[in-house]
PDB file of N, CA and C in Angstrom:
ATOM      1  N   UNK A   1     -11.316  -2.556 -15.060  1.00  0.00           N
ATOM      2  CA  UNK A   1     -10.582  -1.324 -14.861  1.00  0.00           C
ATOM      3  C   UNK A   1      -9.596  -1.531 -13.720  1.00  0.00           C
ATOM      4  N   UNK A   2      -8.334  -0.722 -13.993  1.00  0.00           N
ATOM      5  CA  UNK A   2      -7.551  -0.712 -12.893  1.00  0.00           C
ATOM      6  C   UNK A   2      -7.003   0.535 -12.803  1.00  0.00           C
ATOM      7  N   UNK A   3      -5.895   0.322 -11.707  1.00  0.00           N
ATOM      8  CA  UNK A   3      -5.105   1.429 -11.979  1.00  0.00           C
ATOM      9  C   UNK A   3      -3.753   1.237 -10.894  1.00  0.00           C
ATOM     10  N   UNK A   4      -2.753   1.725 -10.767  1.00  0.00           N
ATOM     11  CA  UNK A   4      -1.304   1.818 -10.415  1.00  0.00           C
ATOM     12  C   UNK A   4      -1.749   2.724  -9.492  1.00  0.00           C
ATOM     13  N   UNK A   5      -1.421   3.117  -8.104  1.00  0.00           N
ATOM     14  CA  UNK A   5      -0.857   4.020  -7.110  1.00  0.00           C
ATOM     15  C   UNK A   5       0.117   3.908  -6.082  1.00  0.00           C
ATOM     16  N   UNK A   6       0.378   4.875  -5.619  1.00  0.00           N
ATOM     17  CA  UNK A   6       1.362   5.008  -4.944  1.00  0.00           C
ATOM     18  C   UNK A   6       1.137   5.189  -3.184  1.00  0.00           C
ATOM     19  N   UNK A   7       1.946   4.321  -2.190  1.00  0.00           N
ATOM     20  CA  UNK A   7       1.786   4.876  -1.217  1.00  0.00           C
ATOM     21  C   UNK A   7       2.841   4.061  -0.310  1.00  0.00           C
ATOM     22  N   UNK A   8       3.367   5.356   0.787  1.00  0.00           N
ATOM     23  CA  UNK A   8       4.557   4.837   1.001  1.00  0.00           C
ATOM     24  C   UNK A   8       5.958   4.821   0.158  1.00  0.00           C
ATOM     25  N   UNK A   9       5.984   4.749  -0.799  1.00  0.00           N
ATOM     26  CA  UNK A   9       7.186   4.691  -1.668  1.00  0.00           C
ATOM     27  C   UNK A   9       7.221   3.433  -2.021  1.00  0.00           C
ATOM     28  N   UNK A  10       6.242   3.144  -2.017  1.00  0.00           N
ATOM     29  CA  UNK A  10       5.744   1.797  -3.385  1.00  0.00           C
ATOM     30  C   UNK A  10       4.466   1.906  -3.868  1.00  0.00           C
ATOM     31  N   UNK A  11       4.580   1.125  -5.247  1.00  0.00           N
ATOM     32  CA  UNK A  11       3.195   0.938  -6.157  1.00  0.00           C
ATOM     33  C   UNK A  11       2.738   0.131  -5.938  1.00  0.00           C
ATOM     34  N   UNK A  12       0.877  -0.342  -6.521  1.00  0.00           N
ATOM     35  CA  UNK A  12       0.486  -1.506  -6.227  1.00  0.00           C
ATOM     36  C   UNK A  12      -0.713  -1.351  -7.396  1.00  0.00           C
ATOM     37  N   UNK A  13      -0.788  -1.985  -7.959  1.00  0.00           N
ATOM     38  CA  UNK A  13      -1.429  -2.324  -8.961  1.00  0.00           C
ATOM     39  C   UNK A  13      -2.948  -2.920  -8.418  1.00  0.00           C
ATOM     40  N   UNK A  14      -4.151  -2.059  -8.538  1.00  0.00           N
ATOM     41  CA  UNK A  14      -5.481  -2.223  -7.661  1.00  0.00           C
ATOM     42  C   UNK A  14      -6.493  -2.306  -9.070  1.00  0.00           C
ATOM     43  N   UNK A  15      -7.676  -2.984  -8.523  1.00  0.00           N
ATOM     44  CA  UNK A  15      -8.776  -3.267  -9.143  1.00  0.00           C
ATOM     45  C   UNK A  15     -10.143  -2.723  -7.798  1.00  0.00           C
ATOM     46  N   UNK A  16     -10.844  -3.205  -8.465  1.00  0.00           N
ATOM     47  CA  UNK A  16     -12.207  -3.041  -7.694  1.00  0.00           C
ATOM     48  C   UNK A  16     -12.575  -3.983  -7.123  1.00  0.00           C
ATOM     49  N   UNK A  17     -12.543  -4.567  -5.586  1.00  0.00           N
ATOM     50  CA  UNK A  17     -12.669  -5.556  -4.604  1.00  0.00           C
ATOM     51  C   UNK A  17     -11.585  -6.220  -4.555  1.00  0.00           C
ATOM     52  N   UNK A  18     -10.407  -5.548  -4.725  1.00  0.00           N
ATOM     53  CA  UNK A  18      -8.962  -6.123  -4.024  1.00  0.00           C
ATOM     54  C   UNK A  18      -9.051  -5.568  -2.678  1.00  0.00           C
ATOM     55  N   UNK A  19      -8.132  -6.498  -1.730  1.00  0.00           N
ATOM     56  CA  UNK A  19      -7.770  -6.016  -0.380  1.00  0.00           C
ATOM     57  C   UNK A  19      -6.316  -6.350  -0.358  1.00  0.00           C
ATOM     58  N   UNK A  20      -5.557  -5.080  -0.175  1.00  0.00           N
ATOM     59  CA  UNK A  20      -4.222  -4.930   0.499  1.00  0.00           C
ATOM     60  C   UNK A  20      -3.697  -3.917   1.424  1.00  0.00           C
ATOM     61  N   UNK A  21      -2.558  -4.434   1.853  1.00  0.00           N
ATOM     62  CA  UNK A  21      -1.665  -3.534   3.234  1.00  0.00           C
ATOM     63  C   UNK A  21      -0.989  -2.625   2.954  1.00  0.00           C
ATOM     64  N   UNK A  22      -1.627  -1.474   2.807  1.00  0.00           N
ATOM     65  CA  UNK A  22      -1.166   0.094   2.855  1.00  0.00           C
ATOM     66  C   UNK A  22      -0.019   0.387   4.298  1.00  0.00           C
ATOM     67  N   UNK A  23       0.478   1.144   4.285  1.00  0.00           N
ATOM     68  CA  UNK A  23       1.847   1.840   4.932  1.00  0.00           C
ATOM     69  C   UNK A  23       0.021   2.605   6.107  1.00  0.00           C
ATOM     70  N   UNK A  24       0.990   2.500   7.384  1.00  0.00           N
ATOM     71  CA  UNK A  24      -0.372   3.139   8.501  1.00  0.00           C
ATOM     72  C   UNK A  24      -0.760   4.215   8.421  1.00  0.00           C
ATOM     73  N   UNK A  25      -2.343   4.119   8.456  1.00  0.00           N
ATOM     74  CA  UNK A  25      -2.889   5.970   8.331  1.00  0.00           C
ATOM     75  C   UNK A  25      -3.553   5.460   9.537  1.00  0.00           C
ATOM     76  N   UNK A  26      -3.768   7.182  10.081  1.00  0.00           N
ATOM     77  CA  UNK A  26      -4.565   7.347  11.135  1.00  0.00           C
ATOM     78  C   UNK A  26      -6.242   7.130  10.896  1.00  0.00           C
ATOM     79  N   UNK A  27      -6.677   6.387  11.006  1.00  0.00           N
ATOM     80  CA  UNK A  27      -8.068   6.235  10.060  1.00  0.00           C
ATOM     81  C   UNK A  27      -8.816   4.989  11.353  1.00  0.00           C
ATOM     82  N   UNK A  28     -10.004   5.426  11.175  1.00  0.00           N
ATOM     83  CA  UNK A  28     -11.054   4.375  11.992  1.00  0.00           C
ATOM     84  C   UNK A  28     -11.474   3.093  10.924  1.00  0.00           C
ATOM     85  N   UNK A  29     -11.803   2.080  12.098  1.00  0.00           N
ATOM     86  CA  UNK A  29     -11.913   1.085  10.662  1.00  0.00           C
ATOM     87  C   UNK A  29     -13.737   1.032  10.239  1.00  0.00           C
ATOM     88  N   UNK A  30     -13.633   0.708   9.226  1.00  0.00           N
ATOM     89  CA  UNK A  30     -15.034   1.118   8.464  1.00  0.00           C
ATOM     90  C   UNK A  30     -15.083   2.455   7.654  1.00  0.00           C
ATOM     91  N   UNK A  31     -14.083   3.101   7.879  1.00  0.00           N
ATOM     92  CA  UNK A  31     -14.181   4.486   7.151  1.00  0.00           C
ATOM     93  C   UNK A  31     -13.474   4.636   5.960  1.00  0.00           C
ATOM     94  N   UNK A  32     -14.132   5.770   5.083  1.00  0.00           N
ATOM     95  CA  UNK A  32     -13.884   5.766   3.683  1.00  0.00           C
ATOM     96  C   UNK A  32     -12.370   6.527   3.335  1.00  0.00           C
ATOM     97  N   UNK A  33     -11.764   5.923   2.501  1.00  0.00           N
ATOM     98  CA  UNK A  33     -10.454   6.411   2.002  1.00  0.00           C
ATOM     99  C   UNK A  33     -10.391   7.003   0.876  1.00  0.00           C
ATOM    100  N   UNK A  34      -9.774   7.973   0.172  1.00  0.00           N
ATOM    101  CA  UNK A  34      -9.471   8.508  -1.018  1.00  0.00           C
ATOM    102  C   UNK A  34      -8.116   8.237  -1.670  1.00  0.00           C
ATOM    103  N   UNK A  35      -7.411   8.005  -2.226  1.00  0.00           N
ATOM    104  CA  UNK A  35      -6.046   7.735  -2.829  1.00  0.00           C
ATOM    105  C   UNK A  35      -6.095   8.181  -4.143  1.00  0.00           C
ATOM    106  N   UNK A  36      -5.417   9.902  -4.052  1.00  0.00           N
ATOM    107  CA  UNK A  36      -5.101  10.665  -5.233  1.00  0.00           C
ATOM    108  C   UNK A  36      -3.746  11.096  -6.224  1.00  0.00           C
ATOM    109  N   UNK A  37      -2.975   9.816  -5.088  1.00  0.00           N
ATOM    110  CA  UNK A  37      -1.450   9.363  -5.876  1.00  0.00           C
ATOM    111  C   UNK A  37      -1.717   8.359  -6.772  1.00  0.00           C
ATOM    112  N   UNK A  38      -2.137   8.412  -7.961  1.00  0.00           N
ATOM    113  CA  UNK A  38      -2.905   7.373  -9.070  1.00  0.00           C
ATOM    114  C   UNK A  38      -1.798   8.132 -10.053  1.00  0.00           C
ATOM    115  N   UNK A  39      -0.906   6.725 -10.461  1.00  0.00           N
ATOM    116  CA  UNK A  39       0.529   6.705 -11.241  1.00  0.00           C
ATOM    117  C   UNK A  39       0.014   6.397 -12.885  1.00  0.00           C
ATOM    118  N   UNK A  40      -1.326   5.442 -12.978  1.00  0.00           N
ATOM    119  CA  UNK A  40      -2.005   5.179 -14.287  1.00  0.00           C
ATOM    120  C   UNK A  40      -3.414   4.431 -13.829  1.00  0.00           C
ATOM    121  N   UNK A  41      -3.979   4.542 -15.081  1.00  0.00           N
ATOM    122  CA  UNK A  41      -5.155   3.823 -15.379  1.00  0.00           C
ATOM    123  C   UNK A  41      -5.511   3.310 -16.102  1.00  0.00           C
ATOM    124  N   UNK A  42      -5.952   2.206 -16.301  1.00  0.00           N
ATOM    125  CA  UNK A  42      -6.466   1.311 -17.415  1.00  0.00           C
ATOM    126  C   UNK A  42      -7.938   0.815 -17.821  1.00  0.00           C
ATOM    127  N   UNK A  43      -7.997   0.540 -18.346  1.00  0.00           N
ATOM    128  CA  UNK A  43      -9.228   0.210 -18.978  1.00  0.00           C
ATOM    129  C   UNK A  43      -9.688  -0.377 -20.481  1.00  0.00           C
ATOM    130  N   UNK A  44      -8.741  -1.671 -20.384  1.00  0.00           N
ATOM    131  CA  UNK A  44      -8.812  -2.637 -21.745  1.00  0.00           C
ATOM    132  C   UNK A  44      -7.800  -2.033 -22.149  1.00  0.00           C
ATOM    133  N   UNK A  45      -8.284  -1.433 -23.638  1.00  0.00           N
ATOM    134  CA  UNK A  45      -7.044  -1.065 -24.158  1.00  0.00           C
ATOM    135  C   UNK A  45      -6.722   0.256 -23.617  1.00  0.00           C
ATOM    136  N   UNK A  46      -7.632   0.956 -23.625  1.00  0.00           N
ATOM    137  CA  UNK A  46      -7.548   2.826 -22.876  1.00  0.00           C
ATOM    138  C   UNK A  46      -6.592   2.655 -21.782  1.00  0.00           C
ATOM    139  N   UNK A  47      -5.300   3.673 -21.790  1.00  0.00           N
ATOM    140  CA  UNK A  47      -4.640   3.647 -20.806  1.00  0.00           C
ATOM    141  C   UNK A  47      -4.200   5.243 -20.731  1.00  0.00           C
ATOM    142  N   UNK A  48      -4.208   5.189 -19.624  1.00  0.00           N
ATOM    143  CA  UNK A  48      -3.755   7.228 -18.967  1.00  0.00           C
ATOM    144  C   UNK A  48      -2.572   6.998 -17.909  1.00  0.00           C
ATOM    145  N   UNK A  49      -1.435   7.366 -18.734  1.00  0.00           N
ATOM    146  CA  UNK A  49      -0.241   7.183 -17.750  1.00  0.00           C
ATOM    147  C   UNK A  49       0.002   8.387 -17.213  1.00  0.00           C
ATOM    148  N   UNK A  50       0.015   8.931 -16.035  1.00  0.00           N
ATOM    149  CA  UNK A  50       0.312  10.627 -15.399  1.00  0.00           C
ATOM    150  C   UNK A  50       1.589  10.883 -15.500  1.00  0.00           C
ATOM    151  N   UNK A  51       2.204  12.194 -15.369  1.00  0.00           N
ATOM    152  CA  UNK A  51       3.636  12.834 -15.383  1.00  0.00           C
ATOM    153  C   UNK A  51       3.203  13.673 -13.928  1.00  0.00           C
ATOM    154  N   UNK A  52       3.643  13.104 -12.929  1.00  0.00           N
ATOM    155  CA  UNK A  52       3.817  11.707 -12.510  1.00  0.00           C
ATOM    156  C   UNK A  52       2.436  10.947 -11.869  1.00  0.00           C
ATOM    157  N   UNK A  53       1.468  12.105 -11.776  1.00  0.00           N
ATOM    158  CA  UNK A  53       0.471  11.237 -11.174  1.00  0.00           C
ATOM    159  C   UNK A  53      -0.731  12.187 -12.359  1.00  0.00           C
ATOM    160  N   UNK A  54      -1.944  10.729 -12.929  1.00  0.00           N
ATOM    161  CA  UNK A  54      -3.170  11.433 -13.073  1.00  0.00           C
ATOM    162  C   UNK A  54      -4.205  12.046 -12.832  1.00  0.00           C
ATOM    163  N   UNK A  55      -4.429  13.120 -13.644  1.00  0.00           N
ATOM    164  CA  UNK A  55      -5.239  14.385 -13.068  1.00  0.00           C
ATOM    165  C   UNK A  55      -6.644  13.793 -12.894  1.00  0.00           C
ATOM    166  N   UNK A  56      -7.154  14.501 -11.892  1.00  0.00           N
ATOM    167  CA  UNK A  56      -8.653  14.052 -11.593  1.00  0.00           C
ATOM    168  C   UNK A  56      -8.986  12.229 -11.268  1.00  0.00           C
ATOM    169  N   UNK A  57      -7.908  11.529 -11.059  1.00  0.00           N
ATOM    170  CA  UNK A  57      -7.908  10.613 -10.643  1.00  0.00           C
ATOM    171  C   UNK A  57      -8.047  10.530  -9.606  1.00  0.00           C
ATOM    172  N   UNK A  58      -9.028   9.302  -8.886  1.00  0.00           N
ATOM    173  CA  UNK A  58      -9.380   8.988  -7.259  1.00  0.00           C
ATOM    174  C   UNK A  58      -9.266   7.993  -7.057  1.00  0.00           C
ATOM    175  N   UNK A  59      -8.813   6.829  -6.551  1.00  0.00           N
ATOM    176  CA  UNK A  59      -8.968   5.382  -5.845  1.00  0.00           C
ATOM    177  C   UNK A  59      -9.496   5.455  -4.551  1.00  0.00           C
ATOM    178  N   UNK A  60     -10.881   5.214  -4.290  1.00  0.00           N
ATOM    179  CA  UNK A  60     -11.775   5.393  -3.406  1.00  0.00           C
ATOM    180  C   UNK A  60     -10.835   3.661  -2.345  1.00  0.00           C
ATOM    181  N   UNK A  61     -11.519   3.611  -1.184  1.00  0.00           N
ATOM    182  CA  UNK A  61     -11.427   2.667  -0.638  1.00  0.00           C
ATOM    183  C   UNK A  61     -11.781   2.591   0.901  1.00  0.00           C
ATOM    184  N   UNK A  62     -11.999   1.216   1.375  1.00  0.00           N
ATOM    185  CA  UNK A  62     -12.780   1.749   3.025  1.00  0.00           C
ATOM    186  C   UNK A  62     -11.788   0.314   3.814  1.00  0.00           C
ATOM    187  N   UNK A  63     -11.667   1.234   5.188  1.00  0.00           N
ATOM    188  CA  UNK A  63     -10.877   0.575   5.673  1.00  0.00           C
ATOM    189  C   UNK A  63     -11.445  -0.585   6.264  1.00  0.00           C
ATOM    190  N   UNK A  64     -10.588  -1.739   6.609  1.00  0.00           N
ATOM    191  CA  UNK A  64     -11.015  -2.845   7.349  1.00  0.00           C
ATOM    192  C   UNK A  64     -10.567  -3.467   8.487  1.00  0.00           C
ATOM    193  N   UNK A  65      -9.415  -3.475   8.650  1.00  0.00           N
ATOM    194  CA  UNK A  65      -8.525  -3.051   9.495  1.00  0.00           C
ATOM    195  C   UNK A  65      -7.170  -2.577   9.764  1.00  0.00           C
ATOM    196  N   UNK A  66      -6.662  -2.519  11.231  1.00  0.00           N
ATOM    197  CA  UNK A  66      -5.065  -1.704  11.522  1.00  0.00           C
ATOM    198  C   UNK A  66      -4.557  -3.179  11.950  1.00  0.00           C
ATOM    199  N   UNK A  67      -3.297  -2.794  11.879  1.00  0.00           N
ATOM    200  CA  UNK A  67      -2.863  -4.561  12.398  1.00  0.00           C
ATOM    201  C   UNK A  67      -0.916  -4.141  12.162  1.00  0.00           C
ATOM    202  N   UNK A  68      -0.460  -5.369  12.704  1.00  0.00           N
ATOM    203  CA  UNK A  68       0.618  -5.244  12.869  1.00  0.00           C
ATOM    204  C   UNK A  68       1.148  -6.646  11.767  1.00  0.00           C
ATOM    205  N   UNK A  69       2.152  -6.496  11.107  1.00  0.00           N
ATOM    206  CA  UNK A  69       2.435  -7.629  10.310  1.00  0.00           C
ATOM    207  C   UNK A  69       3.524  -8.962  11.005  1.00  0.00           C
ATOM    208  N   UNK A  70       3.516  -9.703  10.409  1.00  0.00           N
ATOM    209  CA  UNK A  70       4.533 -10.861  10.987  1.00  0.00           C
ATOM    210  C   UNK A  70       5.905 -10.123  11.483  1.00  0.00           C
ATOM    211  N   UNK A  71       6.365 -10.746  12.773  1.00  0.00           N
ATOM    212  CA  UNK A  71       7.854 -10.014  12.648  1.00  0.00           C
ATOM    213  C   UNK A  71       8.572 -10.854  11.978  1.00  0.00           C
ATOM    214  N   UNK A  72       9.890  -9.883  11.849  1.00  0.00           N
ATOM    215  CA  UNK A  72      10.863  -9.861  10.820  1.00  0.00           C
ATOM    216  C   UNK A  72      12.009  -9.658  11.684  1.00  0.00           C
ATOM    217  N   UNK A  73      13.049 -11.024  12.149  1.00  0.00           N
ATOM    218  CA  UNK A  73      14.075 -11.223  13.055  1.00  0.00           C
ATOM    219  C   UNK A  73      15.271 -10.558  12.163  1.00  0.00           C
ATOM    220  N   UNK A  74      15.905  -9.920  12.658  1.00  0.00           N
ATOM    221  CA  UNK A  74      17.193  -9.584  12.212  1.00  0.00           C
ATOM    222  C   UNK A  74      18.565  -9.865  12.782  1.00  0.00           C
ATOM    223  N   UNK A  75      19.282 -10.186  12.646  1.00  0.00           N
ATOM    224  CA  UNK A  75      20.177 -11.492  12.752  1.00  0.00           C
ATOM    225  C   UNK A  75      21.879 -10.992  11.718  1.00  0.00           C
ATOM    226  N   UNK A  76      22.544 -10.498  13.184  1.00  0.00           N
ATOM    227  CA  UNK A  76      24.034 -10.208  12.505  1.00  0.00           C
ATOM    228  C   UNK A  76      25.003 -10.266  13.393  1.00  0.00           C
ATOM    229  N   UNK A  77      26.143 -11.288  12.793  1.00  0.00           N
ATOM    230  CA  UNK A  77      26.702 -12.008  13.233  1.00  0.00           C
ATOM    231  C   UNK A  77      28.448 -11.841  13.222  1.00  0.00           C
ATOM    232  N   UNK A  78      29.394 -11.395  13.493  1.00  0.00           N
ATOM    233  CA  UNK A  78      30.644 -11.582  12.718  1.00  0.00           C
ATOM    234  C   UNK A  78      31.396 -12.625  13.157  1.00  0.00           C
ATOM    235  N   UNK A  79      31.957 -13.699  12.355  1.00  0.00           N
ATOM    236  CA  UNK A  79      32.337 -14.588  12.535  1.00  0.00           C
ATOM    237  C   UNK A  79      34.232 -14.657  12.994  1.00  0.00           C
ATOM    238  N   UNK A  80      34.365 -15.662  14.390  1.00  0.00           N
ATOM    239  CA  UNK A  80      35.706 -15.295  14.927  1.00  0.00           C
ATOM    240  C   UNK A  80      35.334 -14.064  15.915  1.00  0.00           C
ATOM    241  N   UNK A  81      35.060 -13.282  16.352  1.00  0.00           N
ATOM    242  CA  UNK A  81      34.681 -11.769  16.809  1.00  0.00           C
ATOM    243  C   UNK A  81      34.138 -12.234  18.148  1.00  0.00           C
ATOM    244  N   UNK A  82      32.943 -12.603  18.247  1.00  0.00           N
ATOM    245  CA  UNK A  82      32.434 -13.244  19.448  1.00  0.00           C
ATOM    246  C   UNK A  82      31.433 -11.845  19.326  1.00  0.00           C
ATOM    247  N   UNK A  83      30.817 -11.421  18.042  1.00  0.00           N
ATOM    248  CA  UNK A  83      29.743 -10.295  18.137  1.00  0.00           C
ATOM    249  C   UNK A  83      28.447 -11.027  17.661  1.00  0.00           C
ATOM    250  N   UNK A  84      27.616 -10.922  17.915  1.00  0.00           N
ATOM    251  CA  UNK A  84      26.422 -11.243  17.817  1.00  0.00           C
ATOM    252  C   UNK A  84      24.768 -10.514  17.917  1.00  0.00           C
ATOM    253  N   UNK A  85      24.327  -9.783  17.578  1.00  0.00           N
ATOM    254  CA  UNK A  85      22.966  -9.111  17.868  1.00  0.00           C
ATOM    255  C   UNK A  85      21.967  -9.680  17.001  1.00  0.00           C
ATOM    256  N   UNK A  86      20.971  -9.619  17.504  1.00  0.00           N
ATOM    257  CA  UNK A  86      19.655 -10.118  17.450  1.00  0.00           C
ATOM    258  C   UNK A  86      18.338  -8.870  17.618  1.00  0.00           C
ATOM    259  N   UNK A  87      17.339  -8.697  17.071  1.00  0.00           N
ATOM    260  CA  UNK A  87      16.781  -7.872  16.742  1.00  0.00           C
ATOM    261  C   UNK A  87      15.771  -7.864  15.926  1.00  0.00           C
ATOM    262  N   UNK A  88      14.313  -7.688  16.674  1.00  0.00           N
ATOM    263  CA  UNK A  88      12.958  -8.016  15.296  1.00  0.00           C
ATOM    264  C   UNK A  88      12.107  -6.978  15.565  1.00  0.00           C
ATOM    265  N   UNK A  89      11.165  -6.946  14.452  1.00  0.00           N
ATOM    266  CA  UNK A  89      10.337  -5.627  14.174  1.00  0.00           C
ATOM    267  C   UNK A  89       9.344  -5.802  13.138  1.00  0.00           C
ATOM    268  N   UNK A  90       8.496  -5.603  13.501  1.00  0.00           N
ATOM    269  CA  UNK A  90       6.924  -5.543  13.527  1.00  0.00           C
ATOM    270  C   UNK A  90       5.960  -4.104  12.574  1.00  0.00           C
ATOM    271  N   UNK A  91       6.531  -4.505  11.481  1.00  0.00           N
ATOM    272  CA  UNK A  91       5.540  -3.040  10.795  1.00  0.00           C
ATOM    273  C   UNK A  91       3.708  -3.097  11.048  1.00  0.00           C
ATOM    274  N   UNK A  92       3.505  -1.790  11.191  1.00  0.00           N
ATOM    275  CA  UNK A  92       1.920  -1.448  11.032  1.00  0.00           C
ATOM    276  C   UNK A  92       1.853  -1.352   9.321  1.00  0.00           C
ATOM    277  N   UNK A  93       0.505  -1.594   9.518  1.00  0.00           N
ATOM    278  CA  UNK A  93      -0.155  -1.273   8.141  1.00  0.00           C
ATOM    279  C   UNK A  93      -1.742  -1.178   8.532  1.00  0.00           C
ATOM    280  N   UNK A  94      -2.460  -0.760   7.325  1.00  0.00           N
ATOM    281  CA  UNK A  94      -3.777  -0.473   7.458  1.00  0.00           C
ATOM    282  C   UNK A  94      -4.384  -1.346   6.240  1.00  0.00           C
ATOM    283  N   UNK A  95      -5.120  -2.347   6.291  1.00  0.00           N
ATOM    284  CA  UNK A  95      -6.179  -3.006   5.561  1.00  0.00           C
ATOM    285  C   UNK A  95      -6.948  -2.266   5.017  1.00  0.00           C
ATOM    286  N   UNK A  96      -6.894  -2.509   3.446  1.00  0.00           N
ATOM    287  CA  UNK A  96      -8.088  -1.576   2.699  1.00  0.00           C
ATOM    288  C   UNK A  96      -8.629  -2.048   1.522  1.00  0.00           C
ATOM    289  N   UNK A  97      -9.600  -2.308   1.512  1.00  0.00           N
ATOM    290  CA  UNK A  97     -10.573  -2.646   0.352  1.00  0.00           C
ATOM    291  C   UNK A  97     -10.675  -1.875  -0.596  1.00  0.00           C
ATOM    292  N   UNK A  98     -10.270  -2.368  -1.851  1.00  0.00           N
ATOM    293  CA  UNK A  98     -10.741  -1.109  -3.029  1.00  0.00           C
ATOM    294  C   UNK A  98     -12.209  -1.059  -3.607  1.00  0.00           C
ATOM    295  N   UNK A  99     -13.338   0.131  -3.455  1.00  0.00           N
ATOM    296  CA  UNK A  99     -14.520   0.338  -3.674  1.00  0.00           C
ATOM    297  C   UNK A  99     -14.825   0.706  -4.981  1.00  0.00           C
ATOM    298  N   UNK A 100     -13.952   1.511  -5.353  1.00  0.00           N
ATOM    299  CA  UNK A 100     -13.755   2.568  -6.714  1.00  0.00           C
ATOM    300  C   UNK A 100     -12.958   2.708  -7.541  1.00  0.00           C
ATOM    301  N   UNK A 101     -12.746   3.341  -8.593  1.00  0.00           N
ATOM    302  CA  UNK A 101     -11.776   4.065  -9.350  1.00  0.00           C
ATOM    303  C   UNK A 101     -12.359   4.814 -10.453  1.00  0.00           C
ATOM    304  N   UNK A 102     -12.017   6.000 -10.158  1.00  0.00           N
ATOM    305  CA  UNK A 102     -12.437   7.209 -11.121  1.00  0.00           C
ATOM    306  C   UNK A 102     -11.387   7.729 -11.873  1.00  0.00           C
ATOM    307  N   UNK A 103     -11.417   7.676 -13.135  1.00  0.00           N
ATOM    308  CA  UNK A 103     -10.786   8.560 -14.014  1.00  0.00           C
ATOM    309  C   UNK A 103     -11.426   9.884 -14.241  1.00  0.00           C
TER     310      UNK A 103
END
């Protein structure tokens, strides 16, 4: 079983004992998550696509940790000009294990 949700203003395509980097919630680590922006669900052939999200759908999940990701140098230059800036940045995210999925 799977299913599509949303968070942040991107999708991610989850199963049961995936771990990925969600956009930062205020959340303790070890604690349980709910995710009720569920875009579809699958299940072999059975599939439930929502307009825009499915009803009574849950993607359970528990956190693992908060963390900061690799930075990301930004670098702009105009050539002849003698302009130059330099500039990097460091997104949060929150680590989360997927436990569940309820249709």
């Amino acid at each position: 079983m799977y299913a599509v949700i949303e968070n942040g203003g991107k999708q991610y395509r989850v199963a049961v004992g995936d771990k990925l980097r969600l956009e930062k919630m205020e959340l303790e680590e070890g604690s349980e998550l709910a995710i009720d922006r569920v875009l579809m669900v699958g299940n072999g052939a059975d599939i439930k696509i929502g307009t825009p999200h499915v009803d009574g759908a849950i993607v359970k999940g528990t956190v693992l940790a908060q963390g900061r990701a690799a930075k990301v140098q930004i670098f702009k230059m105009r050539r002849r000009k003698h302009y130059r800036k330099q500039q990097g940045h460091r997104q949060y995210f929150t680590e989360v294990r997927i436990t569940g999925i309820e249709a």
